[in-house]
N, C-alpha and C. Protein backbone atom coordinates (compact mmCIF):
# COMPACT_ATOMS: atom_id res chain seq x y z
N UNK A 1 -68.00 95.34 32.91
CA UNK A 1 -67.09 94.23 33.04
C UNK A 1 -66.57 93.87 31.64
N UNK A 2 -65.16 93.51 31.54
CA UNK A 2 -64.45 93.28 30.30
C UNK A 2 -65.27 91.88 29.86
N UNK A 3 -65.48 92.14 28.36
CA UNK A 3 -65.63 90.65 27.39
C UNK A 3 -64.15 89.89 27.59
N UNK A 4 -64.71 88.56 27.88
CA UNK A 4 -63.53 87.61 27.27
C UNK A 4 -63.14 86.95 26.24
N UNK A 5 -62.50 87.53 25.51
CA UNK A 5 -62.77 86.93 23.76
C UNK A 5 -62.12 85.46 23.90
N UNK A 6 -61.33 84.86 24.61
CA UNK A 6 -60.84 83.48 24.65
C UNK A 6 -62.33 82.81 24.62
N UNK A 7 -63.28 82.90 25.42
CA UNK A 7 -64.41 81.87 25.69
C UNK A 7 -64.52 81.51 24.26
N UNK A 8 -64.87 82.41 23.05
CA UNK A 8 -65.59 81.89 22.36
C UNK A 8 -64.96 80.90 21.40
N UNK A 9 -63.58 81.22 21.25
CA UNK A 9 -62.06 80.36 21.00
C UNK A 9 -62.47 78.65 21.53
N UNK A 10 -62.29 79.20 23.03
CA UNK A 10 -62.87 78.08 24.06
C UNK A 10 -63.65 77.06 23.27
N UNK A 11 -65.44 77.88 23.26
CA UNK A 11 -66.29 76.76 22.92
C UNK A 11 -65.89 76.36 21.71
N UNK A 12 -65.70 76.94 20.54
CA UNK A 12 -65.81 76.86 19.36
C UNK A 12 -64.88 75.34 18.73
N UNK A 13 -63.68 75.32 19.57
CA UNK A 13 -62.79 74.52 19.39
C UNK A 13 -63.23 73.33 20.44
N UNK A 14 -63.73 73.21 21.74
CA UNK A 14 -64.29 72.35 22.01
C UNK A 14 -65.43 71.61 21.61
N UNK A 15 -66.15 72.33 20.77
CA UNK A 15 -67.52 71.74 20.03
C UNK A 15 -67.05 71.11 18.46
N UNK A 16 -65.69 71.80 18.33
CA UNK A 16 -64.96 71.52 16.29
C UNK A 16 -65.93 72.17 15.50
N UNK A 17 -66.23 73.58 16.08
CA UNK A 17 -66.97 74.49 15.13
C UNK A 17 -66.14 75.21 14.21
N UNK A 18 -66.79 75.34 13.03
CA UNK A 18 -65.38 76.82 12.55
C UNK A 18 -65.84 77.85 12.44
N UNK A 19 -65.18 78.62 12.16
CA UNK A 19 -66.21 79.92 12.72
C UNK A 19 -67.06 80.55 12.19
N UNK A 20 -67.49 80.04 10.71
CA UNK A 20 -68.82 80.38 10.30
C UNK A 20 -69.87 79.21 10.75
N UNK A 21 -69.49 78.40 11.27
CA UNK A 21 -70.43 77.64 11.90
C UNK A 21 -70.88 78.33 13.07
N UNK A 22 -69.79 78.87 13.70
CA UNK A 22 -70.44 79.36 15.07
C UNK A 22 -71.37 80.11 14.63
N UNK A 23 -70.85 81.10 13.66
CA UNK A 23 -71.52 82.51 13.12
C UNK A 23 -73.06 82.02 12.76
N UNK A 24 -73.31 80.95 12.42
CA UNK A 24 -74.82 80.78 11.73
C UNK A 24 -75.38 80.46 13.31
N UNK A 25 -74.99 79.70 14.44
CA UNK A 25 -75.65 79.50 15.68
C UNK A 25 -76.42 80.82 16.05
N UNK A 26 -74.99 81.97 15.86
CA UNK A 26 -75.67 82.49 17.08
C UNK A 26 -75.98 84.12 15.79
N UNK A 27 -76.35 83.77 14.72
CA UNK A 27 -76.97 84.84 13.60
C UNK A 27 -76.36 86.00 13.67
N UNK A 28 -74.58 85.70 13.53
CA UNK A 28 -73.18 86.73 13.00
C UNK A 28 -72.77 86.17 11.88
N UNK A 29 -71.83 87.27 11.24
CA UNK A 29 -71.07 86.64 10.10
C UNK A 29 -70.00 86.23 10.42
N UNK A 30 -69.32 85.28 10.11
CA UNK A 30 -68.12 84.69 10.13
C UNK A 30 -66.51 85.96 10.88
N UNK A 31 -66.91 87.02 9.96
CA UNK A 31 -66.27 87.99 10.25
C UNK A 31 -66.25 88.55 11.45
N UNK A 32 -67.12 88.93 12.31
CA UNK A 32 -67.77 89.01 13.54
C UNK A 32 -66.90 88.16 14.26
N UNK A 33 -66.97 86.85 14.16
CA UNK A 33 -66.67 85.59 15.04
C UNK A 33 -65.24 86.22 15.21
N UNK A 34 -64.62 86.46 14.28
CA UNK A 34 -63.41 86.50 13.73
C UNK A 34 -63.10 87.57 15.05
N UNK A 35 -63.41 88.69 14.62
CA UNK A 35 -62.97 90.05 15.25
C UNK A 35 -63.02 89.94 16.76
N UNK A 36 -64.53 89.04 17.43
CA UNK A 36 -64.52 88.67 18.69
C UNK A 36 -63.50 87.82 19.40
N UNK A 37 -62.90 87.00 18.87
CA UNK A 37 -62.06 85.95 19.04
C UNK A 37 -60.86 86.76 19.71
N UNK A 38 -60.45 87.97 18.31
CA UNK A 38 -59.25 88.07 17.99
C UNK A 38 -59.06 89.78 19.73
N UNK A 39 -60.73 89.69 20.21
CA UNK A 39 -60.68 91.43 20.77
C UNK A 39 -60.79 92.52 20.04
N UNK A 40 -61.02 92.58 18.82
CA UNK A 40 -60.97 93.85 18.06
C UNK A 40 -62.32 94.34 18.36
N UNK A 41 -63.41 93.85 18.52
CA UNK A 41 -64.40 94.06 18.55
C UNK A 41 -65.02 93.51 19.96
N UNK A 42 -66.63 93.76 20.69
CA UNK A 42 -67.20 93.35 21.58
C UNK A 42 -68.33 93.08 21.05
N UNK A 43 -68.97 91.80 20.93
CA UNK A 43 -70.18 91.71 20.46
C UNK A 43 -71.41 92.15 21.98
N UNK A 44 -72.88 92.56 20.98
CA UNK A 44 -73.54 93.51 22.33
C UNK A 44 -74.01 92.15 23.10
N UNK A 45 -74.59 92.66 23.61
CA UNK A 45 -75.21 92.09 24.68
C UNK A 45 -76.07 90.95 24.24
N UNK A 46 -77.12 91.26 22.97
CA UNK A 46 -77.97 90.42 22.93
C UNK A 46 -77.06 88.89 21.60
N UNK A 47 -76.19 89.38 21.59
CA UNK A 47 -74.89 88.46 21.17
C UNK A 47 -74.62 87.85 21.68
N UNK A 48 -73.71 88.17 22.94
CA UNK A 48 -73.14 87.01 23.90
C UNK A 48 -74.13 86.62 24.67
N UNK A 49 -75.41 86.91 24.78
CA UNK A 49 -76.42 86.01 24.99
C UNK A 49 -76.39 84.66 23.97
N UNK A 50 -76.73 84.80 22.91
CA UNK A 50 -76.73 83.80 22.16
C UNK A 50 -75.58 83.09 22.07
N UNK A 51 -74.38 83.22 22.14
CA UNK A 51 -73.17 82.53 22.54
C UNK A 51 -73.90 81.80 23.98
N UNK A 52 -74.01 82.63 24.95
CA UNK A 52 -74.25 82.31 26.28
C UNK A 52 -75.03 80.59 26.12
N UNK A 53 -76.23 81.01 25.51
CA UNK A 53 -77.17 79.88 24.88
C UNK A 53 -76.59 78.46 24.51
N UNK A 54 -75.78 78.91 23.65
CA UNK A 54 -74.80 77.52 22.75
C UNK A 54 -74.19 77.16 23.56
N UNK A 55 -73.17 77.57 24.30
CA UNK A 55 -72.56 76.96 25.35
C UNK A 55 -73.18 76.23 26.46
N UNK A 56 -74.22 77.10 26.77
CA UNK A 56 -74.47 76.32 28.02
C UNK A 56 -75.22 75.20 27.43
N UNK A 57 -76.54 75.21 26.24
CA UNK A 57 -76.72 74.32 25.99
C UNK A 57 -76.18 73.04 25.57
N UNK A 58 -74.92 73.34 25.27
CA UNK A 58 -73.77 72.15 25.07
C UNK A 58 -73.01 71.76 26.21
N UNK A 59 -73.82 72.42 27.61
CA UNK A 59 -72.64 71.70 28.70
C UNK A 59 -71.61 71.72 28.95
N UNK A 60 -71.63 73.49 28.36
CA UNK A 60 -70.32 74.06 28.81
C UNK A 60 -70.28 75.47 30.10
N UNK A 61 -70.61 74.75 31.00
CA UNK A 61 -70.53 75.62 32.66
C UNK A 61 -70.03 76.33 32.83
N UNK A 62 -68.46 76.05 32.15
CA UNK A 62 -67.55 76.13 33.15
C UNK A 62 -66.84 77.79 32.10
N UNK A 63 -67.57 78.11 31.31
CA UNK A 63 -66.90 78.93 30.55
C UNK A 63 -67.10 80.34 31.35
N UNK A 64 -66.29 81.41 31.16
CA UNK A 64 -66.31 82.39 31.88
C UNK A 64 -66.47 83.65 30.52
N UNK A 65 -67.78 84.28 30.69
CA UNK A 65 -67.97 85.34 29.27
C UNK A 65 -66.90 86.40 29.79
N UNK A 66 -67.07 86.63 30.96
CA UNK A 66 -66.30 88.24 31.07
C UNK A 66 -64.97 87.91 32.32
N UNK A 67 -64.28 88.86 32.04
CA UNK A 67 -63.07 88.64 32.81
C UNK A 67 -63.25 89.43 34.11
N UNK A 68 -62.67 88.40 35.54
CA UNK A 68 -62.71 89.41 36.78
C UNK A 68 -62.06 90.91 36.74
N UNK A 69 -62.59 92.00 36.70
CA UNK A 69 -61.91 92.60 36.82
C UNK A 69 -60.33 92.61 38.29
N UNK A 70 -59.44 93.10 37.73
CA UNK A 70 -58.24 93.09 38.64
C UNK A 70 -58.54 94.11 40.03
N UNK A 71 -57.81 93.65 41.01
CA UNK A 71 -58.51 94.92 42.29
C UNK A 71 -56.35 95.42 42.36
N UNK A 72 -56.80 96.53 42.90
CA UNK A 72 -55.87 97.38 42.55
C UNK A 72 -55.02 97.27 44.77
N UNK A 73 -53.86 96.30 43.99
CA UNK A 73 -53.59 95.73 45.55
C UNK A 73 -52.59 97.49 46.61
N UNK A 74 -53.38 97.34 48.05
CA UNK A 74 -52.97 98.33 48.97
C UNK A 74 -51.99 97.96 49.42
């Protein structure tokens, strides 16, 4: 399933993180944040876990990590 790089846009700006702030939460460099944001990159798994973490622990539900994939209409 596709990463959604908006979420982390999402939290980051709903919490008024910048993005080496995020980067120290979830133990990336600033650069990282950067590249995820932007799609150049996919952070692994045990990454957007720790995103996963911050968000939800901040009471953010409603965020979506990965995008539905599209169904291919008959």
């Amino acid at each position: 399933m596709p990463f959604n790089p908006n979420t982390i846009k999402l939290l980051r700006e709903r919490e008024g993180l910048s993005q080496y702030s995020l980067a120290t939460l979830i133990n990336v460099t600033p650069q990282s944040v950067l590249n995820y944001e932007k799609g150049r990159t996919k952070p692994n798994t045990e990454v957007i876990d720790r995103i996963y973490q911050v968000a939800y622990g901040k009471g953010h539900k409603d965020l979506e990590f990965y995008k539905t994939p599209k169904r291919n209409k008959k």
